[in-house]
PDB file of N, CA and C in Angstrom:
ATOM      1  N   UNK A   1     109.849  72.735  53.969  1.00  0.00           N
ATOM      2  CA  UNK A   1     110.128  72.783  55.397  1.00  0.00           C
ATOM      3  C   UNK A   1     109.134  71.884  56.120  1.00  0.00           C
ATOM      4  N   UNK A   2     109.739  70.752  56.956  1.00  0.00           N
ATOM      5  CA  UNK A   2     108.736  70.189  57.739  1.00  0.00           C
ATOM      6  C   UNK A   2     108.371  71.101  58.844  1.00  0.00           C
ATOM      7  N   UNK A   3     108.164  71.621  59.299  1.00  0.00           N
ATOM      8  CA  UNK A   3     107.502  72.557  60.526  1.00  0.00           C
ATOM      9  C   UNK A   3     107.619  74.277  60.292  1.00  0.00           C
ATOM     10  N   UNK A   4     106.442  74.313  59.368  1.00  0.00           N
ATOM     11  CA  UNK A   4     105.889  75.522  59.360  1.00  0.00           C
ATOM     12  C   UNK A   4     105.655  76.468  60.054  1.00  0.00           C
ATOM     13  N   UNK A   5     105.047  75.916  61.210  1.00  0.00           N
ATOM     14  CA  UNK A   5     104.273  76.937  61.783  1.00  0.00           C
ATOM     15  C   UNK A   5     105.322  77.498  62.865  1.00  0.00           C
ATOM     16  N   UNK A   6     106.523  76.659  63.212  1.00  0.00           N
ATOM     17  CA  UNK A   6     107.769  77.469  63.732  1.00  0.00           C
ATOM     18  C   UNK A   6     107.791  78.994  63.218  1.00  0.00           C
ATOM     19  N   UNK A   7     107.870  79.570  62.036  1.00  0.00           N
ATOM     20  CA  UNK A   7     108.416  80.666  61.300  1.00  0.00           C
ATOM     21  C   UNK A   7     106.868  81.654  61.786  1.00  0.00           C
ATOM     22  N   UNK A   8     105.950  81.204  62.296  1.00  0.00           N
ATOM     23  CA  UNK A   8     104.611  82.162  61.969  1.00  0.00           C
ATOM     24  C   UNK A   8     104.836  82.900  62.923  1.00  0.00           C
ATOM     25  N   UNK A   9     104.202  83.772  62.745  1.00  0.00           N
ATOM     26  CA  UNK A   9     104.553  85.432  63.567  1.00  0.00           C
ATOM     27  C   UNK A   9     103.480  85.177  65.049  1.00  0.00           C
ATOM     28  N   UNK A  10     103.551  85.639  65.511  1.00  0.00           N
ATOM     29  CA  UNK A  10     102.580  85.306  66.973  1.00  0.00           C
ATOM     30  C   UNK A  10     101.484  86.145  67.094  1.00  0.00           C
ATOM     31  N   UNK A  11     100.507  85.766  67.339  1.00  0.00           N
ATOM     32  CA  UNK A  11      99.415  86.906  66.737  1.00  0.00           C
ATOM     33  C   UNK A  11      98.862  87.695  68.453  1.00  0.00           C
ATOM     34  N   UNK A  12      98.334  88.885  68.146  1.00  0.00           N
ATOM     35  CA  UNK A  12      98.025  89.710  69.050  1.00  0.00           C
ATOM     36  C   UNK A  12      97.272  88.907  70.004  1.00  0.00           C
ATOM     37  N   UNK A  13      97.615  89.425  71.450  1.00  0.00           N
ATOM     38  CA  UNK A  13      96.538  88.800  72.369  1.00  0.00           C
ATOM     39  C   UNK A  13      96.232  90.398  73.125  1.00  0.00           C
ATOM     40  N   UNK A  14      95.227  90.206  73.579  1.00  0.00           N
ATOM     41  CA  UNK A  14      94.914  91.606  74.410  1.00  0.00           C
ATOM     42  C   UNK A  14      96.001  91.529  75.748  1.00  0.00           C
ATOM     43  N   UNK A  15      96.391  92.638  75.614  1.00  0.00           N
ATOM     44  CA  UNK A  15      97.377  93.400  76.879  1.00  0.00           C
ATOM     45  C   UNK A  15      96.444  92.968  78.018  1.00  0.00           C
ATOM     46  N   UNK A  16      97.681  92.231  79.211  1.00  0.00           N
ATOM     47  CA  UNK A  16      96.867  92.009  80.474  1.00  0.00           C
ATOM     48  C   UNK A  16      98.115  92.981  81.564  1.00  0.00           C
ATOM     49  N   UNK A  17      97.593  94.132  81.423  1.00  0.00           N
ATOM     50  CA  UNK A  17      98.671  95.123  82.103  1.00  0.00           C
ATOM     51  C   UNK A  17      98.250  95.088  83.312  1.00  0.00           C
ATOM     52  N   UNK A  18      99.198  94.587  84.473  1.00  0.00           N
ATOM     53  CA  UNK A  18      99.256  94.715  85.682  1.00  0.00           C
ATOM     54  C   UNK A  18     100.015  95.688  86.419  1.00  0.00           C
ATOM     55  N   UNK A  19      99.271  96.632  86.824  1.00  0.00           N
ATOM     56  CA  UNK A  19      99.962  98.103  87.606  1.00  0.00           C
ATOM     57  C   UNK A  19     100.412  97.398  89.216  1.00  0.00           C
ATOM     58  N   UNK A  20     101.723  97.897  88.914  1.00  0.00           N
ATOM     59  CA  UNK A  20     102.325  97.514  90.178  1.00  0.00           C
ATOM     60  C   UNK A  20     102.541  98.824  91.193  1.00  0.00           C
ATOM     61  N   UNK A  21     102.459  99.888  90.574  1.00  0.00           N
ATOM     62  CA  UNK A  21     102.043 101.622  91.574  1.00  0.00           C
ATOM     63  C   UNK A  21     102.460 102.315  90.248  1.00  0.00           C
ATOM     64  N   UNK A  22     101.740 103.641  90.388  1.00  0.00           N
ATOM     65  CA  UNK A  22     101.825 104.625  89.643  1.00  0.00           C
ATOM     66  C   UNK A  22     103.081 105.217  88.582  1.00  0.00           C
ATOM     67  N   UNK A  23     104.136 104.355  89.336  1.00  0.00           N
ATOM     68  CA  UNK A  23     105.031 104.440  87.594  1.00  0.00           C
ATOM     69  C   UNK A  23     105.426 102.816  86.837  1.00  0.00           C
ATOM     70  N   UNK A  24     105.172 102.168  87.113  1.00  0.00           N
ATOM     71  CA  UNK A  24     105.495 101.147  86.717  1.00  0.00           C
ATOM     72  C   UNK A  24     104.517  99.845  86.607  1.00  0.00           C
ATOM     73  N   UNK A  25     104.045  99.291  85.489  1.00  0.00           N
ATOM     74  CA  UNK A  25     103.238  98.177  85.201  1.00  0.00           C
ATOM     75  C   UNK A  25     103.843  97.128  84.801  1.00  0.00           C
ATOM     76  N   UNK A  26     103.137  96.095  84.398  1.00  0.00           N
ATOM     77  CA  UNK A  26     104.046  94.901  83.591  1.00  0.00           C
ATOM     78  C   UNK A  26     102.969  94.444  82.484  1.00  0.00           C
ATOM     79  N   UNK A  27     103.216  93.736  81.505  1.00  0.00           N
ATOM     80  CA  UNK A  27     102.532  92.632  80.803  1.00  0.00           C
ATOM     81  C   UNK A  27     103.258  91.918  80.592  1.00  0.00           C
ATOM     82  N   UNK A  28     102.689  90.749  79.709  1.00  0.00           N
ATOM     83  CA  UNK A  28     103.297  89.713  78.970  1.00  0.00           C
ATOM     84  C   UNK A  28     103.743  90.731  77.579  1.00  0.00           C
ATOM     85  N   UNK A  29     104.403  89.383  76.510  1.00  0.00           N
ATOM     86  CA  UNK A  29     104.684  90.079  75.100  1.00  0.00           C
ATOM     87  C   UNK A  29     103.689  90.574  74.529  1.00  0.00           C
ATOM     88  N   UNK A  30     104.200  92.071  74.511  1.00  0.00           N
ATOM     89  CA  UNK A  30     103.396  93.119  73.505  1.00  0.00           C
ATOM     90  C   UNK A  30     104.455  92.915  72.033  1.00  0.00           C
ATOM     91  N   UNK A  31     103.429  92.836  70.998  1.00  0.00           N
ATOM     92  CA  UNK A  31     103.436  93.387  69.727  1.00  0.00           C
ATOM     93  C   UNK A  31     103.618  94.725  68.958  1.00  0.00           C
ATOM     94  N   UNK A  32     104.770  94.815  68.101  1.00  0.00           N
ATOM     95  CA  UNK A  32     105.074  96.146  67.516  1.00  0.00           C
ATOM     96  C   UNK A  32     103.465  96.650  67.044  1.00  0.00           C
ATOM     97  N   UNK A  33     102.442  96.058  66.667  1.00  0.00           N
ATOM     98  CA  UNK A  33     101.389  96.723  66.795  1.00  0.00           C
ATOM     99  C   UNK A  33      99.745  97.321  67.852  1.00  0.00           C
ATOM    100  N   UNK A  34     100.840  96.588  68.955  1.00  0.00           N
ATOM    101  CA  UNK A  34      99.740  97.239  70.112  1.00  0.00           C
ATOM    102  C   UNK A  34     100.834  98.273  70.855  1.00  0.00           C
ATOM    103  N   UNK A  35     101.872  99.072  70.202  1.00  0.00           N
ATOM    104  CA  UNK A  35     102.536  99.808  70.334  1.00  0.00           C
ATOM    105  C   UNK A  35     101.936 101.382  71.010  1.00  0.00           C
ATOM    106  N   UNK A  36     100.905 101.608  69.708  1.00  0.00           N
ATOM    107  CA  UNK A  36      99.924 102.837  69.436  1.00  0.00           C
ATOM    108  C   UNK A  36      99.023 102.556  70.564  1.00  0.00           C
ATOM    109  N   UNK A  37      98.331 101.428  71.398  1.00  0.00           N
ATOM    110  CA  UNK A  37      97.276 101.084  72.402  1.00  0.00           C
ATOM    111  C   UNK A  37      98.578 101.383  73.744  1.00  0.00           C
ATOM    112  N   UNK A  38      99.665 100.942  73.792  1.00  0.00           N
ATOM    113  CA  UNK A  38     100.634 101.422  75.303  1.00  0.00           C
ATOM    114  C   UNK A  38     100.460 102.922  75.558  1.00  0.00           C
ATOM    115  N   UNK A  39     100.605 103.824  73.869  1.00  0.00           N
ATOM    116  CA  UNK A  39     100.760 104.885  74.336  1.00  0.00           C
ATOM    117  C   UNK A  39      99.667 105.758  74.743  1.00  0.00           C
ATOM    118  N   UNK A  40      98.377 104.864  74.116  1.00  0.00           N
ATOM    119  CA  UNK A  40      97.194 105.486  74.321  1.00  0.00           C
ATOM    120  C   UNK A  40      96.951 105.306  75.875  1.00  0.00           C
ATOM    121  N   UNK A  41      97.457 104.242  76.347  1.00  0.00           N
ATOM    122  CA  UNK A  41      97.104 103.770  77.837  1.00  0.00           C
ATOM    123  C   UNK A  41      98.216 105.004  78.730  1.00  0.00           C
ATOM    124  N   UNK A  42      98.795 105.913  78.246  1.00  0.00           N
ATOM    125  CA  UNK A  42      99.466 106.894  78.629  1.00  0.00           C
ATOM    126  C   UNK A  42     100.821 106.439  79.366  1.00  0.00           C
ATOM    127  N   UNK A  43     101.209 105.502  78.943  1.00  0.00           N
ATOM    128  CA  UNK A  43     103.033 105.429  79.165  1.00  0.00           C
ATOM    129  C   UNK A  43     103.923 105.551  78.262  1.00  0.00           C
ATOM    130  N   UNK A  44     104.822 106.212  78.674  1.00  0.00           N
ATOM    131  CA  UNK A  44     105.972 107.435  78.416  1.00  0.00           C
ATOM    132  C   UNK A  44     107.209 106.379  77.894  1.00  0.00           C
ATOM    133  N   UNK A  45     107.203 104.721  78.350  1.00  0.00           N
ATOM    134  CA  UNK A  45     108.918 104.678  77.739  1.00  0.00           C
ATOM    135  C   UNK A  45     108.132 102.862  78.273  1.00  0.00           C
ATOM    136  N   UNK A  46     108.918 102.264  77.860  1.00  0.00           N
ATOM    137  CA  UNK A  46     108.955 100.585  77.554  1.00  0.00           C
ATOM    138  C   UNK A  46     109.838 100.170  78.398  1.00  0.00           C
ATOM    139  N   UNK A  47     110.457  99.357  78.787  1.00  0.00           N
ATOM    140  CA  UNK A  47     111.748  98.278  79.475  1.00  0.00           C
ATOM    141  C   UNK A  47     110.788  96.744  79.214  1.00  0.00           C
ATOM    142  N   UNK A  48     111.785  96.417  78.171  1.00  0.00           N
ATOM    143  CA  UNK A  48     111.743  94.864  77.053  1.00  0.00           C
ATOM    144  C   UNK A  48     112.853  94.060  77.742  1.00  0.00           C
ATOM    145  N   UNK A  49     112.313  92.830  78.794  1.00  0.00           N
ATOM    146  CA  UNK A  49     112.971  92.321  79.899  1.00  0.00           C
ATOM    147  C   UNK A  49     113.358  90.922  78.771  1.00  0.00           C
ATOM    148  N   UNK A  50     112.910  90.633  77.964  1.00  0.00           N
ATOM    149  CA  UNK A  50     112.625  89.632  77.025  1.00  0.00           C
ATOM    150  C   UNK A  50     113.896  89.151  76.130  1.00  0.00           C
ATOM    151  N   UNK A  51     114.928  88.409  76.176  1.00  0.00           N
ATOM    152  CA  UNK A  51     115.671  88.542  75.232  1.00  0.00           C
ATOM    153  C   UNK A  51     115.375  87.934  73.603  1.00  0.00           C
ATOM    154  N   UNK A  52     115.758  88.204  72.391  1.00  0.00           N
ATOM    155  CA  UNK A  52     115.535  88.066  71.765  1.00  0.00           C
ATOM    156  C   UNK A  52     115.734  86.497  71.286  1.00  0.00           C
ATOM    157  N   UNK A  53     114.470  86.170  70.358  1.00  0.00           N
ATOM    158  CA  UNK A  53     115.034  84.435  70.013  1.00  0.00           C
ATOM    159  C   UNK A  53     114.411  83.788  71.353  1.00  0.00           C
ATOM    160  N   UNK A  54     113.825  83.691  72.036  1.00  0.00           N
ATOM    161  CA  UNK A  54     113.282  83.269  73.368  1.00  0.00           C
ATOM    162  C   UNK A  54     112.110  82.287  72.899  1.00  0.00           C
ATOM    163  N   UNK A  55     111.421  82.638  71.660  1.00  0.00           N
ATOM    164  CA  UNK A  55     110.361  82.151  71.483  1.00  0.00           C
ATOM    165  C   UNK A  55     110.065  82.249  69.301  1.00  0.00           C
ATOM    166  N   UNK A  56     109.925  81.243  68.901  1.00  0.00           N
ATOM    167  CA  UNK A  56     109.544  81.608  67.526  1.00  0.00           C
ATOM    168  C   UNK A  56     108.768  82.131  67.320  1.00  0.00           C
ATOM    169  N   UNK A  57     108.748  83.292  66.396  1.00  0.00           N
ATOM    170  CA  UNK A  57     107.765  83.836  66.032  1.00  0.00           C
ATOM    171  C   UNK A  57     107.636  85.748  67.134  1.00  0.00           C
ATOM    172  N   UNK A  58     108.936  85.687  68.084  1.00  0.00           N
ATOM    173  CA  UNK A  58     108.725  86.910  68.325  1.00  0.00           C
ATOM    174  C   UNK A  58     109.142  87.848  68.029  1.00  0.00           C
ATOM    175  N   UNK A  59     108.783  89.029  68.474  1.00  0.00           N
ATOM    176  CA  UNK A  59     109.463  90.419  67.746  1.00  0.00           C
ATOM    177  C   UNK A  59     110.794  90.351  68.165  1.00  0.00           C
ATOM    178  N   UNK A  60     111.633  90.827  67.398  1.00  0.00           N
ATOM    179  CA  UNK A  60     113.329  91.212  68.206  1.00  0.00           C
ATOM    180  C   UNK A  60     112.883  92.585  68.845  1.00  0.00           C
ATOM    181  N   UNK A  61     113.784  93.205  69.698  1.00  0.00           N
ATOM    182  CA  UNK A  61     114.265  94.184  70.102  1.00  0.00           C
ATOM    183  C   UNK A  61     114.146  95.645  69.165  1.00  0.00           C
ATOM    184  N   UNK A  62     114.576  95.060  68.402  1.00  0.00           N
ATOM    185  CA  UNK A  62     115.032  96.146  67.364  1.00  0.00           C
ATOM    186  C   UNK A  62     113.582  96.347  66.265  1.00  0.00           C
ATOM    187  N   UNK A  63     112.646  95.767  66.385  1.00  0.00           N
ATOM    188  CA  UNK A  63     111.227  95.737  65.704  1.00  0.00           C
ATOM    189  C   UNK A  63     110.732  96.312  66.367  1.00  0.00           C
ATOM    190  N   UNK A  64     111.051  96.166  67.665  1.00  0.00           N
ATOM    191  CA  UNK A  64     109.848  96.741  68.900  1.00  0.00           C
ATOM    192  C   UNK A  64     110.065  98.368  68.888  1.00  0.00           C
ATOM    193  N   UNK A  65     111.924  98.657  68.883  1.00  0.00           N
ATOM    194  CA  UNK A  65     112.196 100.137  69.165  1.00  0.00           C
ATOM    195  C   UNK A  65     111.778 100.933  68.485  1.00  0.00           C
ATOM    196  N   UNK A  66     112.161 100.097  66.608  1.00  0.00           N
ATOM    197  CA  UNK A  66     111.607 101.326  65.710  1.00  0.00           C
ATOM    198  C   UNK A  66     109.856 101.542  65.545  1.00  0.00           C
ATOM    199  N   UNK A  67     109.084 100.795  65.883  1.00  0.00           N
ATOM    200  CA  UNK A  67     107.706 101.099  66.309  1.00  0.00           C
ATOM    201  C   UNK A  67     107.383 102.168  67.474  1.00  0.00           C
ATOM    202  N   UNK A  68     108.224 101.763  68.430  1.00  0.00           N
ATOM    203  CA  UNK A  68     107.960 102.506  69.458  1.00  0.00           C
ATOM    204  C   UNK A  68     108.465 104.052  69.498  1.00  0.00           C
ATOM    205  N   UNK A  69     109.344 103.905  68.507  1.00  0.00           N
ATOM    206  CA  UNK A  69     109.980 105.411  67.927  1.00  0.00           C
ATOM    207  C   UNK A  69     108.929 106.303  67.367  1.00  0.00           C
ATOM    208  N   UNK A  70     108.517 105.535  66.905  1.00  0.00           N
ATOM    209  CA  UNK A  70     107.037 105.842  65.851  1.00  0.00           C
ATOM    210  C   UNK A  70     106.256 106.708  66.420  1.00  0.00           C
ATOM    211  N   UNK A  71     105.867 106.413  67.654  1.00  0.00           N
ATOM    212  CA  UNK A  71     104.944 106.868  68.755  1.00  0.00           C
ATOM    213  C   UNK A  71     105.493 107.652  69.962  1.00  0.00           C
ATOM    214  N   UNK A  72     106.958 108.008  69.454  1.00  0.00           N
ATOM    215  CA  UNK A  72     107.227 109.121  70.647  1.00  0.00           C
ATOM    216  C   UNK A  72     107.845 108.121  71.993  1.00  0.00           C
ATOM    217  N   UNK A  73     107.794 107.570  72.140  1.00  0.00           N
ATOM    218  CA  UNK A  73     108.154 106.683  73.337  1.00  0.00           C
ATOM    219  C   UNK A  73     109.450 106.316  73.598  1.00  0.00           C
ATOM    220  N   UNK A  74     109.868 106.163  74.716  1.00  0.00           N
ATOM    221  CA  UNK A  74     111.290 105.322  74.793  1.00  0.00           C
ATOM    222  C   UNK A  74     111.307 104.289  75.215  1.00  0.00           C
ATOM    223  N   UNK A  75     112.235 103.102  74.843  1.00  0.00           N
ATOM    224  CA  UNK A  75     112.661 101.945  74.771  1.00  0.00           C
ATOM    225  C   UNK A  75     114.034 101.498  75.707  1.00  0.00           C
ATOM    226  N   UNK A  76     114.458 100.726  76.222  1.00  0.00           N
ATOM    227  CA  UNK A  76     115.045 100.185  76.768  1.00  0.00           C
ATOM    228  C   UNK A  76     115.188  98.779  76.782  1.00  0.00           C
ATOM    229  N   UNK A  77     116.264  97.574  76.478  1.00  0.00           N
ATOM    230  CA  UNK A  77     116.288  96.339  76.647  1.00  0.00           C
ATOM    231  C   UNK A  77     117.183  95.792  77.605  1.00  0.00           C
ATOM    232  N   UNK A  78     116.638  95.247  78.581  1.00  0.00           N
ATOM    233  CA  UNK A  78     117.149  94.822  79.785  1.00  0.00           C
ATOM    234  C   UNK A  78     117.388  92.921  79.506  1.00  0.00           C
ATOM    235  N   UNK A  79     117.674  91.984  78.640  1.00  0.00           N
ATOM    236  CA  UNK A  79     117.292  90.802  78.293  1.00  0.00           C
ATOM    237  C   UNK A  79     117.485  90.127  79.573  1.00  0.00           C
ATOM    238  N   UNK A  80     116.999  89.145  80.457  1.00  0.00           N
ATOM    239  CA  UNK A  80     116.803  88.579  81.544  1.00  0.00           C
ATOM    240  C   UNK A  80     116.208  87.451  81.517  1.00  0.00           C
ATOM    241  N   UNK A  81     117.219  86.305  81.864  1.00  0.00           N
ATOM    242  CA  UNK A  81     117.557  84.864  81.717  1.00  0.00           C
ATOM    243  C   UNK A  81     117.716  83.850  82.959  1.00  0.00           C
ATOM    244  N   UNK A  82     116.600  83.710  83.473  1.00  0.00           N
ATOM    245  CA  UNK A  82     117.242  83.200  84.701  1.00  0.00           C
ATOM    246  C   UNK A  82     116.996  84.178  85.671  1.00  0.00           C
ATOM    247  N   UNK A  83     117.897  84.116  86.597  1.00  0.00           N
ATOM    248  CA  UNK A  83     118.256  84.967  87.674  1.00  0.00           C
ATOM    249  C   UNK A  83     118.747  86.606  87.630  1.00  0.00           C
ATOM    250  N   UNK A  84     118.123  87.566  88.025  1.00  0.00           N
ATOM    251  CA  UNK A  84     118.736  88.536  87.728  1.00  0.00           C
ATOM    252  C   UNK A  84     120.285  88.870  88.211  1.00  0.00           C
ATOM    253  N   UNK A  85     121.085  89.320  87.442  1.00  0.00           N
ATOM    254  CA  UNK A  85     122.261  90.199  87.660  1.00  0.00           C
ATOM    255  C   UNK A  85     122.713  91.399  88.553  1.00  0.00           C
ATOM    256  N   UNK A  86     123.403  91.418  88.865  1.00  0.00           N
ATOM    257  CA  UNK A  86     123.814  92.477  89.518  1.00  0.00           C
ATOM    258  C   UNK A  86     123.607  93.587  88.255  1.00  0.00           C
ATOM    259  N   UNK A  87     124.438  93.539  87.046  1.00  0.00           N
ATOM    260  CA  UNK A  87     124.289  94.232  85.485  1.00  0.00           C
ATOM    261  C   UNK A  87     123.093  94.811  85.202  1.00  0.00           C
ATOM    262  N   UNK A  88     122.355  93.615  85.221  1.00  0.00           N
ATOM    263  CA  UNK A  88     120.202  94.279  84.955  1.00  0.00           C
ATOM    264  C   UNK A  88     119.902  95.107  85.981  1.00  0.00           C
ATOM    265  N   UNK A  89     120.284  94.801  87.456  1.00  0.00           N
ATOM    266  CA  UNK A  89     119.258  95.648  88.236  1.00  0.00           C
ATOM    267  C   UNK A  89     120.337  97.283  88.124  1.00  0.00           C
ATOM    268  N   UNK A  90     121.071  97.344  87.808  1.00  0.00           N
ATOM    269  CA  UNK A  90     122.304  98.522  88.131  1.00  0.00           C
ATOM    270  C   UNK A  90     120.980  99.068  86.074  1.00  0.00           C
ATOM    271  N   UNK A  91     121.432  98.474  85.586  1.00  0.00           N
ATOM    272  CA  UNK A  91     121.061  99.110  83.885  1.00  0.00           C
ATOM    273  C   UNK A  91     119.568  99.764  84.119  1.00  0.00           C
ATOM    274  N   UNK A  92     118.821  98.679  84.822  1.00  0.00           N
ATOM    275  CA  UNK A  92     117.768  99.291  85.837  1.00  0.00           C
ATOM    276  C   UNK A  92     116.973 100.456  86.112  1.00  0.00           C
ATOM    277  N   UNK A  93     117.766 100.524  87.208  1.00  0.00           N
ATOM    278  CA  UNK A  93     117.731 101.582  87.926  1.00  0.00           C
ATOM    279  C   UNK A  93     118.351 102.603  87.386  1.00  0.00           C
ATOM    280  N   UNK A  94     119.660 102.779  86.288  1.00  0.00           N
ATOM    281  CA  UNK A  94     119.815 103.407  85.463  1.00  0.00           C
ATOM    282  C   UNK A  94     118.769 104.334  84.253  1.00  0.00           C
ATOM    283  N   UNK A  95     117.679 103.297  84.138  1.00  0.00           N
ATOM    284  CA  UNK A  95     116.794 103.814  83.160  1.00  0.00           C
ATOM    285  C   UNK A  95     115.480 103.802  83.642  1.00  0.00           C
ATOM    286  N   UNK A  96     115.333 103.628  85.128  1.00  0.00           N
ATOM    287  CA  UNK A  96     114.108 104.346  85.220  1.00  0.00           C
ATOM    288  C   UNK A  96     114.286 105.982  85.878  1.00  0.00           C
ATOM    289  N   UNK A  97     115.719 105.837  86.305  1.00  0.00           N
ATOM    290  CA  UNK A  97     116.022 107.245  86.507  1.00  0.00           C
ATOM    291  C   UNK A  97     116.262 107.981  85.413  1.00  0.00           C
ATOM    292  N   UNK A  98     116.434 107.682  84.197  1.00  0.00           N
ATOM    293  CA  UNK A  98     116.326 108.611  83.234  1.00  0.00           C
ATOM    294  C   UNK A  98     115.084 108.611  82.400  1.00  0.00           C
ATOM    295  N   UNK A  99     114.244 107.800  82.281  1.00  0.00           N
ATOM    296  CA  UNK A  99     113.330 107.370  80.970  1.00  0.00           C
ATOM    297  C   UNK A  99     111.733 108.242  81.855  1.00  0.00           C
ATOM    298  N   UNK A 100     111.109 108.784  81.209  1.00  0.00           N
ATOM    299  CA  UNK A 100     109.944 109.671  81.537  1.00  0.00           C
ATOM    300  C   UNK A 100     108.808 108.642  81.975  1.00  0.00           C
ATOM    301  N   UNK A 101     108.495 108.867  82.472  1.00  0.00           N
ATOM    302  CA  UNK A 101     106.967 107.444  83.273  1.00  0.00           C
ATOM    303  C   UNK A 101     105.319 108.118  82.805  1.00  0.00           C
ATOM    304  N   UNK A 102     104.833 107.184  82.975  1.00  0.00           N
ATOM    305  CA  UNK A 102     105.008 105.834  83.721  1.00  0.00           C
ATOM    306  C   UNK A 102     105.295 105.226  82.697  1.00  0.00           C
ATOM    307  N   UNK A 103     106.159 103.752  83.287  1.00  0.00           N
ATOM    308  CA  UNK A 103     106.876 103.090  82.443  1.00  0.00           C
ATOM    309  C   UNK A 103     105.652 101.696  82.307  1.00  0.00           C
ATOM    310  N   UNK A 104     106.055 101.225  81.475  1.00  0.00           N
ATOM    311  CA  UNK A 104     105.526  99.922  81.329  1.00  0.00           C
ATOM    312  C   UNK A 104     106.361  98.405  80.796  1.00  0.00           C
ATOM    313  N   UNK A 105     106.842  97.801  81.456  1.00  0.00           N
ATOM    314  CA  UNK A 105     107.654  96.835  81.679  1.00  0.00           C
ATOM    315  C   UNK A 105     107.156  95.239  81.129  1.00  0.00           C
ATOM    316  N   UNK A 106     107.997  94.917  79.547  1.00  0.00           N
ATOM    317  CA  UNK A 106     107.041  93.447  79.432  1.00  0.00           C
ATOM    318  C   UNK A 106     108.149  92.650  79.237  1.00  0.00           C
ATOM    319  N   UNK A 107     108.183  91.283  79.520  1.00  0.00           N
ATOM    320  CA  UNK A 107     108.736  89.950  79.008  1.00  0.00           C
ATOM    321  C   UNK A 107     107.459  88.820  78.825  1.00  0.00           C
ATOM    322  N   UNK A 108     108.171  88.074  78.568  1.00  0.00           N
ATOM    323  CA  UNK A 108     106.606  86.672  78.238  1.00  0.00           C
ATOM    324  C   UNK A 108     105.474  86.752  79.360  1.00  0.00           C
ATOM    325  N   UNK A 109     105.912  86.319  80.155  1.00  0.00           N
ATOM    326  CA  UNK A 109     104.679  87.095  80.994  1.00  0.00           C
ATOM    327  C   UNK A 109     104.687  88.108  82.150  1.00  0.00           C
ATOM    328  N   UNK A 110     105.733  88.800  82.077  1.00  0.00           N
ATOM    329  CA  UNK A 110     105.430  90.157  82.957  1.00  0.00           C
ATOM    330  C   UNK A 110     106.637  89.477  84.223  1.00  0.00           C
ATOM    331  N   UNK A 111     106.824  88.062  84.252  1.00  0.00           N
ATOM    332  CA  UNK A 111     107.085  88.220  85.552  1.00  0.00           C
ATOM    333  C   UNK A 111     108.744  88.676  85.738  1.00  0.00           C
ATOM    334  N   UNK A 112     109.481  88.483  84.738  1.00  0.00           N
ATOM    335  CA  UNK A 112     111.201  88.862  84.952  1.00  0.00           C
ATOM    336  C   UNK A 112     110.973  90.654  85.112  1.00  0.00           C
ATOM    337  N   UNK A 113     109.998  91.665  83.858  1.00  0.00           N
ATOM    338  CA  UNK A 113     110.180  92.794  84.321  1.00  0.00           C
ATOM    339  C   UNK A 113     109.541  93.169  85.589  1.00  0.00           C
ATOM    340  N   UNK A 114     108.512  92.928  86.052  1.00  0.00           N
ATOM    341  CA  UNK A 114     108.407  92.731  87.919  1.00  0.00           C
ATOM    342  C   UNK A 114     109.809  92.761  88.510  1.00  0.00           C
ATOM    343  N   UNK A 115     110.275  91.385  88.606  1.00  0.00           N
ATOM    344  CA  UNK A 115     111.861  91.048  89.140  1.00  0.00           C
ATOM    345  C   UNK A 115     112.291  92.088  89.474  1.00  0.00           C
ATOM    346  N   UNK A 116     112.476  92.611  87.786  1.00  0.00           N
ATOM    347  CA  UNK A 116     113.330  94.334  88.078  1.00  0.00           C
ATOM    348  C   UNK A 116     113.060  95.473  88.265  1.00  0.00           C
ATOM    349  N   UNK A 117     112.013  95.410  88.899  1.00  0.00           N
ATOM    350  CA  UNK A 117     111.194  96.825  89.247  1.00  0.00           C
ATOM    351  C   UNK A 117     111.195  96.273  91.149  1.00  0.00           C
ATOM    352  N   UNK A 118     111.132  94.865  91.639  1.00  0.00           N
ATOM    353  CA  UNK A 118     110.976  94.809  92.664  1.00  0.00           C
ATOM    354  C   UNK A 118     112.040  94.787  93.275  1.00  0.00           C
ATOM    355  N   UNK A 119     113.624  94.698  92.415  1.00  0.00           N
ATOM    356  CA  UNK A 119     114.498  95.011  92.794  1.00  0.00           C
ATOM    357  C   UNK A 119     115.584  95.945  93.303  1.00  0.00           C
ATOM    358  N   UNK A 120     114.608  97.236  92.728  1.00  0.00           N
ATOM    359  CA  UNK A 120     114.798  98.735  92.919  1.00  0.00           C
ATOM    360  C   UNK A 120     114.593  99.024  94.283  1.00  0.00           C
ATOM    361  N   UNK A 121     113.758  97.807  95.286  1.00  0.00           N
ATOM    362  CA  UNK A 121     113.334  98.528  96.915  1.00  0.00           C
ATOM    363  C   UNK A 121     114.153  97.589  97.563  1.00  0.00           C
ATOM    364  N   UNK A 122     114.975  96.968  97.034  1.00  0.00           N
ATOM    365  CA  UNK A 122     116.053  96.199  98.157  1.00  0.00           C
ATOM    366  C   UNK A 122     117.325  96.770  98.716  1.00  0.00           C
TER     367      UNK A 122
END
């Protein structure tokens, strides 16, 4: 293979969690193994704004859930491309009314799950 380092896994960076009020934060991409550090930071459920394939080397969806299963937590994937949807903010608001808080909300860098948390006060 000429380009190796395409396939390499993305290695941990420290969580830069930005609290946006008392149920809802953001970061950039978290790792199925700073899974166990979200829950220690005491949030209750995930929303993965991130769609999968976005970037080589990241977790899918489905890596992230069964980790996060692991640890008691709930999961949600909202994938968000662009502009938000009418679809995302409705799926939304759907799952922060059901999913236990505080939530913590990541895509590459925090800013699409923001989007959809700031879209809940319009």
């Amino acid at each position: 293979m000429m380009w190796p380092f395409l396939k390499t896994a993305m290695k941990a960076r420290p969580m830069n969690i930005r609290k946006i009020d008392e149920q809802f934060s953001v970061t950039g991409q978290i790792l199925p193994s700073q899974i166990g550090d979200v829950s220690d930071a005491g949030f209750k459920s995930i929303v993965c704004a991130r769609p999968d394939h976005e970037e080589g080397g990241q977790p899918t969806f489905a890596e992230m859930a069964r980790e996060t299963e692991k640890h008691g937590l709930q999961i949600v994937h909202i994938p968000v491309s662009g502009g938000l949807s009418e679809g995302q903010v409705i799926r939304f608001q759907q799952a922060m009314a059901e999913m236990p808080r505080p939530v913590l909300g990541y895509c590459r860098s925090g800013a699409r799950a923001g989007s959809l948390y700031a879209a809940l006060s319009k």
